[in-house]
Protein backbone atom coordinates (compact mmCIF):
# COMPACT_ATOMS: atom_id res chain seq x y z
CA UNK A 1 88.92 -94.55 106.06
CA UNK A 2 85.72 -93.89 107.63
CA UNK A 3 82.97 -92.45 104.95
CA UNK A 4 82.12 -88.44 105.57
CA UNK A 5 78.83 -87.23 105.73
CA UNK A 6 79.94 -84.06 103.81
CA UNK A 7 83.60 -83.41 102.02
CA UNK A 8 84.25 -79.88 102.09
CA UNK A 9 86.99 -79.56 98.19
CA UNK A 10 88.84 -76.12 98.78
CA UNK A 11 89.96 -75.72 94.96
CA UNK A 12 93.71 -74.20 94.62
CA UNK A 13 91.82 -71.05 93.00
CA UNK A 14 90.33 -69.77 96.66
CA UNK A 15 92.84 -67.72 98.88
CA UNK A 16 93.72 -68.89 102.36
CA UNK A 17 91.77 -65.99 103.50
CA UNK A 18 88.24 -67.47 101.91
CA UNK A 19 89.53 -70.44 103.03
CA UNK A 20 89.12 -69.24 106.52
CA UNK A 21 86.23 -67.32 106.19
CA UNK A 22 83.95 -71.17 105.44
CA UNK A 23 85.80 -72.80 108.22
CA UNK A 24 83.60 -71.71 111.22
CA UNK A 25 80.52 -73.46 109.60
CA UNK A 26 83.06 -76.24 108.70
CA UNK A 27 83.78 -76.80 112.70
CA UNK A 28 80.07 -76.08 113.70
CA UNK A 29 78.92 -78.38 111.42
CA UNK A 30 81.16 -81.01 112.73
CA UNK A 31 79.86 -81.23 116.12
CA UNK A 32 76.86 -83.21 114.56
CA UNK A 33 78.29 -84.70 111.37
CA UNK A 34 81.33 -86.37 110.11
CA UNK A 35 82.98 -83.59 107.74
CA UNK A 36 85.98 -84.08 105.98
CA UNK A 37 87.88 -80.87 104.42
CA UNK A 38 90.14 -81.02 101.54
CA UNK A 39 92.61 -78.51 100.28
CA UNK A 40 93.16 -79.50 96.52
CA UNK A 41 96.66 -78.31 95.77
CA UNK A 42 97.16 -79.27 91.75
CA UNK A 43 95.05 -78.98 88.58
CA UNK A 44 95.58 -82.76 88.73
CA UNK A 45 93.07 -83.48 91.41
CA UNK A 46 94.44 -87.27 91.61
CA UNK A 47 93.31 -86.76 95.52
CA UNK A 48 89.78 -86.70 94.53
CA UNK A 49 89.76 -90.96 94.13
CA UNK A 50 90.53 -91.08 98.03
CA UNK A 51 87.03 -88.87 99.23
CA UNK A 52 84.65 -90.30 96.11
CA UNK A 53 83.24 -92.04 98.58
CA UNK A 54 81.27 -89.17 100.54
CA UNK A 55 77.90 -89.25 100.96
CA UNK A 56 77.73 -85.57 99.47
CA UNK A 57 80.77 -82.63 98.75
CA UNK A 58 80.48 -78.92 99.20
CA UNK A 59 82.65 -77.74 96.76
CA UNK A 60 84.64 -74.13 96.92
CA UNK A 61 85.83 -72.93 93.70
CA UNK A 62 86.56 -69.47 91.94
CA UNK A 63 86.52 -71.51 88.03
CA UNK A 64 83.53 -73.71 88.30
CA UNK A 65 83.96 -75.18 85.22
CA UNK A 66 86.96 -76.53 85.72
CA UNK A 67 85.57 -77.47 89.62
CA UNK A 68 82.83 -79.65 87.30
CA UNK A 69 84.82 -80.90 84.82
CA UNK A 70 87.56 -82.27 87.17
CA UNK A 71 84.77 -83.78 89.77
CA UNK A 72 82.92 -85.88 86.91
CA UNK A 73 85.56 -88.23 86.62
CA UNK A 74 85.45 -88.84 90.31
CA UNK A 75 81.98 -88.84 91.23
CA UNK A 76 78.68 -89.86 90.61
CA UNK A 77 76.34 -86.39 90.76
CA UNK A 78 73.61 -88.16 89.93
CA UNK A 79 73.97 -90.24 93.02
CA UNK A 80 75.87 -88.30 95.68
CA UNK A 81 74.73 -84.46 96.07
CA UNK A 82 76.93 -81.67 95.44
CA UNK A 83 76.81 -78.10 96.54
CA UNK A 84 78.66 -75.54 94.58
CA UNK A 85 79.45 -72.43 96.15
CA UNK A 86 80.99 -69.93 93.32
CA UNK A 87 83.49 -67.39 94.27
CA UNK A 88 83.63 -65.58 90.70
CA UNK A 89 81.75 -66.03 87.54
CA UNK A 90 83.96 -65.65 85.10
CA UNK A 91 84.61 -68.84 83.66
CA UNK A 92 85.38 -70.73 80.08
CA UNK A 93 81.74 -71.92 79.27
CA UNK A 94 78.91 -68.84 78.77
CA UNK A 95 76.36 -70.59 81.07
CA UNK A 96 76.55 -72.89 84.11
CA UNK A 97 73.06 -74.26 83.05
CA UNK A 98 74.19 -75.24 79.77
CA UNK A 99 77.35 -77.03 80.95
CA UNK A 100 75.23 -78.97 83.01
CA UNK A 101 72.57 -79.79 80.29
CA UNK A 102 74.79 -80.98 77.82
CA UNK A 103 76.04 -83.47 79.71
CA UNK A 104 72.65 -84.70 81.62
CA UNK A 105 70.52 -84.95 78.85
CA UNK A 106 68.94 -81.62 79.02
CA UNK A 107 68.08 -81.21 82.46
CA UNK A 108 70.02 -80.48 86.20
CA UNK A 109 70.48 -83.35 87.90
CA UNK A 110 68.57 -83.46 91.38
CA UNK A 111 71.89 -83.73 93.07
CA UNK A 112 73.44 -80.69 92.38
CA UNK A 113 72.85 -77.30 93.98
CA UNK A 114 74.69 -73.97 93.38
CA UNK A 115 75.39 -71.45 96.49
CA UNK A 116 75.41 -67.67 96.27
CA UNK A 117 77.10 -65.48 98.63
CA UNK A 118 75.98 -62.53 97.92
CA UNK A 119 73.04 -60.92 96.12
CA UNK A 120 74.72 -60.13 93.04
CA UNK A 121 75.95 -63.48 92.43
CA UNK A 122 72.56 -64.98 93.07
CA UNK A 123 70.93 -62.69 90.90
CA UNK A 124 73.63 -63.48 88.32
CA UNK A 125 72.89 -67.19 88.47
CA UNK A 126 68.97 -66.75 89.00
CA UNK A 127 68.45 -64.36 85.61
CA UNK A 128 71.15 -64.81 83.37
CA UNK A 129 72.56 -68.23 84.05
CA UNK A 130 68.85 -69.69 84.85
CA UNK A 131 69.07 -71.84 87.53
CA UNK A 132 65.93 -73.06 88.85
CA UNK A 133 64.85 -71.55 92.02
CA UNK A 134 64.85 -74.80 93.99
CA UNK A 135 69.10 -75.51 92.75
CA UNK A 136 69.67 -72.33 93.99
CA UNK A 137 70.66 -71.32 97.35
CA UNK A 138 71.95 -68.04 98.73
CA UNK A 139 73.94 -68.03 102.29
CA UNK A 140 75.69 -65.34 104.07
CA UNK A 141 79.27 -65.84 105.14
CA UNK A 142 80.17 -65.92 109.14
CA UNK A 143 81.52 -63.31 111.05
CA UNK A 144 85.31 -64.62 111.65
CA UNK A 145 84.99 -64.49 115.59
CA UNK A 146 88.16 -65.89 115.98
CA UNK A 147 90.12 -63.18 114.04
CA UNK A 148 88.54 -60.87 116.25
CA UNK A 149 90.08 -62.49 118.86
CA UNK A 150 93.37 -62.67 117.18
CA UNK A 151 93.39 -59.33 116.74
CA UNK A 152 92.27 -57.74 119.64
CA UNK A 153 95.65 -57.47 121.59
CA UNK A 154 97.64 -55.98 118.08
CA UNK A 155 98.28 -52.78 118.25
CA UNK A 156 99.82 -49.91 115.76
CA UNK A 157 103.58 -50.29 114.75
CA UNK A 158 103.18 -46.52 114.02
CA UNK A 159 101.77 -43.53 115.27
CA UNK A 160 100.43 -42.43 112.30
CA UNK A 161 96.64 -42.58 111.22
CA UNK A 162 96.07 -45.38 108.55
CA UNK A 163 93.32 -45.79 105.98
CA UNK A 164 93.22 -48.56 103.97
CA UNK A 165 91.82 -51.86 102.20
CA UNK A 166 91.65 -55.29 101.44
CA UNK A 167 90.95 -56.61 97.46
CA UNK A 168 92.32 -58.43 94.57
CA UNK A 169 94.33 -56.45 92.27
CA UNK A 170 91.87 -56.91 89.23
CA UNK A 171 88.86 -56.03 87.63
CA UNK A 172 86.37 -57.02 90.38
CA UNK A 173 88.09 -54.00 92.72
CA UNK A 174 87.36 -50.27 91.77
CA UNK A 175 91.21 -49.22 92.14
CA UNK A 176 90.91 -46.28 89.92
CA UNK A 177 88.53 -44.62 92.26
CA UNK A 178 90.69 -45.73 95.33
CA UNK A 179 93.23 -44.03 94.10
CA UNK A 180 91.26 -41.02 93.21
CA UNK A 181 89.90 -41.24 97.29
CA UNK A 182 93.49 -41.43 98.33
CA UNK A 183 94.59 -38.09 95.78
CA UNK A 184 91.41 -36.15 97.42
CA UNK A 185 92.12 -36.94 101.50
CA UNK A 186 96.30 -36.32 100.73
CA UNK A 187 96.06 -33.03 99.22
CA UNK A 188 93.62 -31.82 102.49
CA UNK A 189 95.55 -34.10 105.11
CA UNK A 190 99.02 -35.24 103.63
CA UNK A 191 100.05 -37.15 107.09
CA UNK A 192 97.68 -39.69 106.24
CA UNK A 193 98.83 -42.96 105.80
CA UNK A 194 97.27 -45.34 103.40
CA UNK A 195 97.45 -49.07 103.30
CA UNK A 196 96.45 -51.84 100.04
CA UNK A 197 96.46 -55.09 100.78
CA UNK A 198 95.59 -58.04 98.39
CA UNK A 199 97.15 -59.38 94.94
CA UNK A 200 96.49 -59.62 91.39
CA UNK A 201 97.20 -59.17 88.20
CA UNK A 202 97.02 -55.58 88.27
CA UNK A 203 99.69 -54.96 91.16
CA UNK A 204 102.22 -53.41 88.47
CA UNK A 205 99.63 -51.14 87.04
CA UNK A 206 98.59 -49.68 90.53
CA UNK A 207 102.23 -49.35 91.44
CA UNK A 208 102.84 -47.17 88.10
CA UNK A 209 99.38 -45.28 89.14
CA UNK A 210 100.63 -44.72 92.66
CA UNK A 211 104.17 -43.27 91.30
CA UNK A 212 102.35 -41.22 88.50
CA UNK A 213 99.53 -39.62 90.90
CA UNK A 214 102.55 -38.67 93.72
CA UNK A 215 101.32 -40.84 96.01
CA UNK A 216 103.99 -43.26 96.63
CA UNK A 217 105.44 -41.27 99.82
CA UNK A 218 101.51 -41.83 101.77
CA UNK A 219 100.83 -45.23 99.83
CA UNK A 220 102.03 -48.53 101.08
CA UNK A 221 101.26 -51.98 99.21
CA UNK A 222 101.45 -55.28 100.77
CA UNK A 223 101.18 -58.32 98.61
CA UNK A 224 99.51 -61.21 101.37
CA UNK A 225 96.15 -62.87 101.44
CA UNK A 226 96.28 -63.00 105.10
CA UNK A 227 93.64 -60.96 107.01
CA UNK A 228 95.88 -60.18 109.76
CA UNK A 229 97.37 -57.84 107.33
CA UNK A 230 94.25 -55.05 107.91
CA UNK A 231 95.35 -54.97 112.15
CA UNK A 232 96.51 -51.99 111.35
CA UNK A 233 94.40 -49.84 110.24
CA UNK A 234 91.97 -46.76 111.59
CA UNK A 235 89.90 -46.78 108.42
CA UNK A 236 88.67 -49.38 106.59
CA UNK A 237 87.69 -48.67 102.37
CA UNK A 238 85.02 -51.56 101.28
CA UNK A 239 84.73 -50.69 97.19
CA UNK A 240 84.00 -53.57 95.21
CA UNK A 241 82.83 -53.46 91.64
CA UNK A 242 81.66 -56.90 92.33
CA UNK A 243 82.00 -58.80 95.90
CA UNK A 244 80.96 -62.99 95.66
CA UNK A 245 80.87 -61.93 99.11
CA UNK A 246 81.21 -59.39 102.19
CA UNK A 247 84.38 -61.38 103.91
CA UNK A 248 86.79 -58.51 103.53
CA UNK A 249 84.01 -56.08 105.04
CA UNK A 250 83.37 -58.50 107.95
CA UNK A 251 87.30 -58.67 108.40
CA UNK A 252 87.19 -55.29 109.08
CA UNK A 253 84.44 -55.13 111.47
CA UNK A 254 86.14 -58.00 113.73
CA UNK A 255 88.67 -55.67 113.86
CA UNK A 256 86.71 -52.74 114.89
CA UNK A 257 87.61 -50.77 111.88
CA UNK A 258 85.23 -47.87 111.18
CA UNK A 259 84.24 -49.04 107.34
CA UNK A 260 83.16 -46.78 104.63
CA UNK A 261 81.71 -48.21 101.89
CA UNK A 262 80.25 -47.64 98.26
CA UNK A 263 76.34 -48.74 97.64
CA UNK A 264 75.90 -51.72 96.25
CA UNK A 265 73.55 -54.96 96.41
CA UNK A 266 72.77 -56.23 99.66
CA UNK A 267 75.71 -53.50 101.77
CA UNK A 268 72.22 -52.23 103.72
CA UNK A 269 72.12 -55.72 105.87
CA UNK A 270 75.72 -55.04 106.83
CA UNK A 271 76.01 -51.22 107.14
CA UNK A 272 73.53 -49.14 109.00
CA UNK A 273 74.43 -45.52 107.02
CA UNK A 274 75.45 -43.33 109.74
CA UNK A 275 75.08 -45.75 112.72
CA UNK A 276 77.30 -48.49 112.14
CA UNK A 277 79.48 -46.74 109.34
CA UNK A 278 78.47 -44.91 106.14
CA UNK A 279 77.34 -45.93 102.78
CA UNK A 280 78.72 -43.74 99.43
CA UNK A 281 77.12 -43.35 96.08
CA UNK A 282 79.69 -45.42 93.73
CA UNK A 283 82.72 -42.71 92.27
CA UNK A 284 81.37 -40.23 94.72
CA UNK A 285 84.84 -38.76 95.03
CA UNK A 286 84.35 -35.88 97.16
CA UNK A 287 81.55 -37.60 99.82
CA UNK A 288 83.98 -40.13 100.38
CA UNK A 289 87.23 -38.19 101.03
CA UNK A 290 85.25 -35.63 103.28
CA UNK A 291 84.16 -38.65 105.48
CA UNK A 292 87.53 -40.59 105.60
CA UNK A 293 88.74 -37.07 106.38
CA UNK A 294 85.93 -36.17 109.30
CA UNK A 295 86.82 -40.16 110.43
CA UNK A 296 90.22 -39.24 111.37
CA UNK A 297 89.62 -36.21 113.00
CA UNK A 298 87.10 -37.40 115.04
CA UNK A 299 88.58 -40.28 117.44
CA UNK A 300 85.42 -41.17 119.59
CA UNK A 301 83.11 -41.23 116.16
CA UNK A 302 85.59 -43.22 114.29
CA UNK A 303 85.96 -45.79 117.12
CA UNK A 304 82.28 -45.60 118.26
CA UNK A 305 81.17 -46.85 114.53
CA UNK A 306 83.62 -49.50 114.52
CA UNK A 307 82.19 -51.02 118.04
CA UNK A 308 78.78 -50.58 116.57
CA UNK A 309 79.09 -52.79 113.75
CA UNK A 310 81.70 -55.49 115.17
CA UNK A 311 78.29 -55.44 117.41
CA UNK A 312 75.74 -55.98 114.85
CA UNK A 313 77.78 -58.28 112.39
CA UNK A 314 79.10 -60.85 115.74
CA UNK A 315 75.12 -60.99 116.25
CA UNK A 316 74.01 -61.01 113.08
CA UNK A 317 76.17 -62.91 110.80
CA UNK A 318 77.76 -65.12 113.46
CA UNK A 319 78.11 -68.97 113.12
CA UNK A 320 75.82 -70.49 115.47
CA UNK A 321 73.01 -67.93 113.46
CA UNK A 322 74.01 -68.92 110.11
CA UNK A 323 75.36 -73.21 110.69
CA UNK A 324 71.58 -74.07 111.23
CA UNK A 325 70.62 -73.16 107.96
CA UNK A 326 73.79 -74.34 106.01
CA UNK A 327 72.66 -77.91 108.32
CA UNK A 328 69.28 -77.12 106.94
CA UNK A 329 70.91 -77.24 103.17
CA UNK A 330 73.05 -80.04 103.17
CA UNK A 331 71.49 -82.11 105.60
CA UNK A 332 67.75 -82.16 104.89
CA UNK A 333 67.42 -85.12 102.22
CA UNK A 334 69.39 -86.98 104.44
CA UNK A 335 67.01 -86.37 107.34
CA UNK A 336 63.77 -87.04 105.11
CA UNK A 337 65.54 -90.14 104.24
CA UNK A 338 66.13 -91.30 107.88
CA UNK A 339 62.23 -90.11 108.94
CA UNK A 340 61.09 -92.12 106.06
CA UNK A 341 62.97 -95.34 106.96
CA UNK A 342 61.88 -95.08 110.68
């Protein structure tokens, strides 16, 4: 088997859906490299022995400390560099930086570098988990062009408006103030429909929620992690607690959804408030209702916003802007290497 440049290690932890959102830079990247991608399926991770051999692996993983702890018996990170995008931070050791120095002798090792996806999560890893500026990274997520394209020629299986989202069912996901959005735009507009898409551990409790609140007749769960599952909908909720990154909100926009969102860190380089959707204080009940509301009413607003930022985030966020610098990254020892041998 020929050796890869870079081994891209899905861990069974990410959804297909993340998956898919690091595969354009994946195929961009292999235009110029050799890139090998991986999708580990077991906590065994026996398939590790047949890629050891890559020059360097950007690992995907939810539970980095198992991601480390598994990786370490099949290759050498203090000879073949490693780059560690983290898709959650909850994990069974208090501090990346401490995993890492008790095993390498109280320092990082200079082949490992850790990739934030969004501005909390790199502020997370930058102050509390105190990872030295140069081992730290942070990288925006494409716009999924192709799901746009997927999309484009789906249309409504209803004629009924639809609001909705797409989360996970836990923690991370402010469900109690969806639900409270939902309550407020039913009791002004009760022919809305309302769609929540994801999974999680919490799917029973928002069921019971749903049934307690009356909303079961205008509510409509669908357990997927598929994207194509938002094609559907009019209005699109973004309301994170915590995002490790805006995929769900750039979903949305390749769809053309008009997206309402609450504030949060980094939301002003995707949404322009009032030009290419709206931004709401966090458990603003009221602000956000009235503007899902006004949304629905208003059919040349709601699909004027929704052109307006699939727009700005194709531009903006779209592979060919975003694969130089992820080259940049995992490329650039390489090249020194190569300029110093010449």
């Amino acid at each position: 088997m020929q050796r890869s440049e870079l081994t891209c290690l899905f861990f069974p932890e990410v959804s297909s859906w993340e998956k898919d959102g690091f595969r354009p830079i994946l195929r961009s990247l292999s235009e110029n490299h050799l890139i090998r991608e991986v999708e580990l399926k077991s906590r065994r991770f026996s398939s590790l022995a047949q890629v050891a051999d890559s020059d360097s692996f950007w690992v995907v993983a939810r539970d980095w400390y198992t991601a480390l702890r598994s990786l370490r018996r099949y290759v050498d990170v203090r000879r073949q560099r490693m780059f560690l995008s983290v898709l959650g931070l909850n994990t069974k050791t208090s501090s990346l930086a401490t995993l890492f120095l008790e095993r390498f002798n109280q320092k990082l090792p200079p082949s490992v570098q850790v990739i934030a996806h969004s501005p909390l999560n790199y502020r997370f890893f930058k102050e509390f988990e105190k990872v030295p500026q140069g081992k730290l990274s942070f990288l925006h997520l494409p716009y999924p062009s192709e799901l746009a394209v997927q999309m484009r020629e789906q249309r409504k299986s209803n004629g009924r408006l639809t609001v909705g989202t797409f989360s996970s069912f836990t923690t991370e996901s402010n469900l109690n103030y969806l639900l409270n959005v939902i309550h407020y735009v039913v009791q002004k507009k009760p022919d809305t429909s309302f769609k929540i898409v994801g999974s999680g551990m919490l799917e029973n409790h928002l069921n019971r929620m749903i049934v307690e609140l009356g909303l079961n007749q205008s509510v409509e769960i669908e357990k997927t992690s598929s994207a194509e599952a938002i094609a559907e909908l009019d209005v699109f909720l973004y309301l994170p607690l915590r995002n490790d990154h805006f995929l769900p909100l750039l979903m949305a926009a390749a769809r053309g959804n008009a997206v309402l969102a609450t504030e949060m860190s980094g939301i002003e380089e995707f949404v322009v408030d009032g030009h290419t959707g709206f931004v709401v204080p966090v458990n603003e009940t009221k602000p956000m209702g009235e503007l899902v509301i006004r949304l629905l009413d208003h059919e040349i607003l709601r699909k004027a916003i929704g052109e307006e930022l699939k727009k700005s985030l194709s531009l903006k966020f779209s592979e060919f802007e975003l694969t130089p610098k992820y080259e940049a990254l995992f490329f650039r020892a390489q090249s020194h290497r190569l300029q110093a041998a010449a």
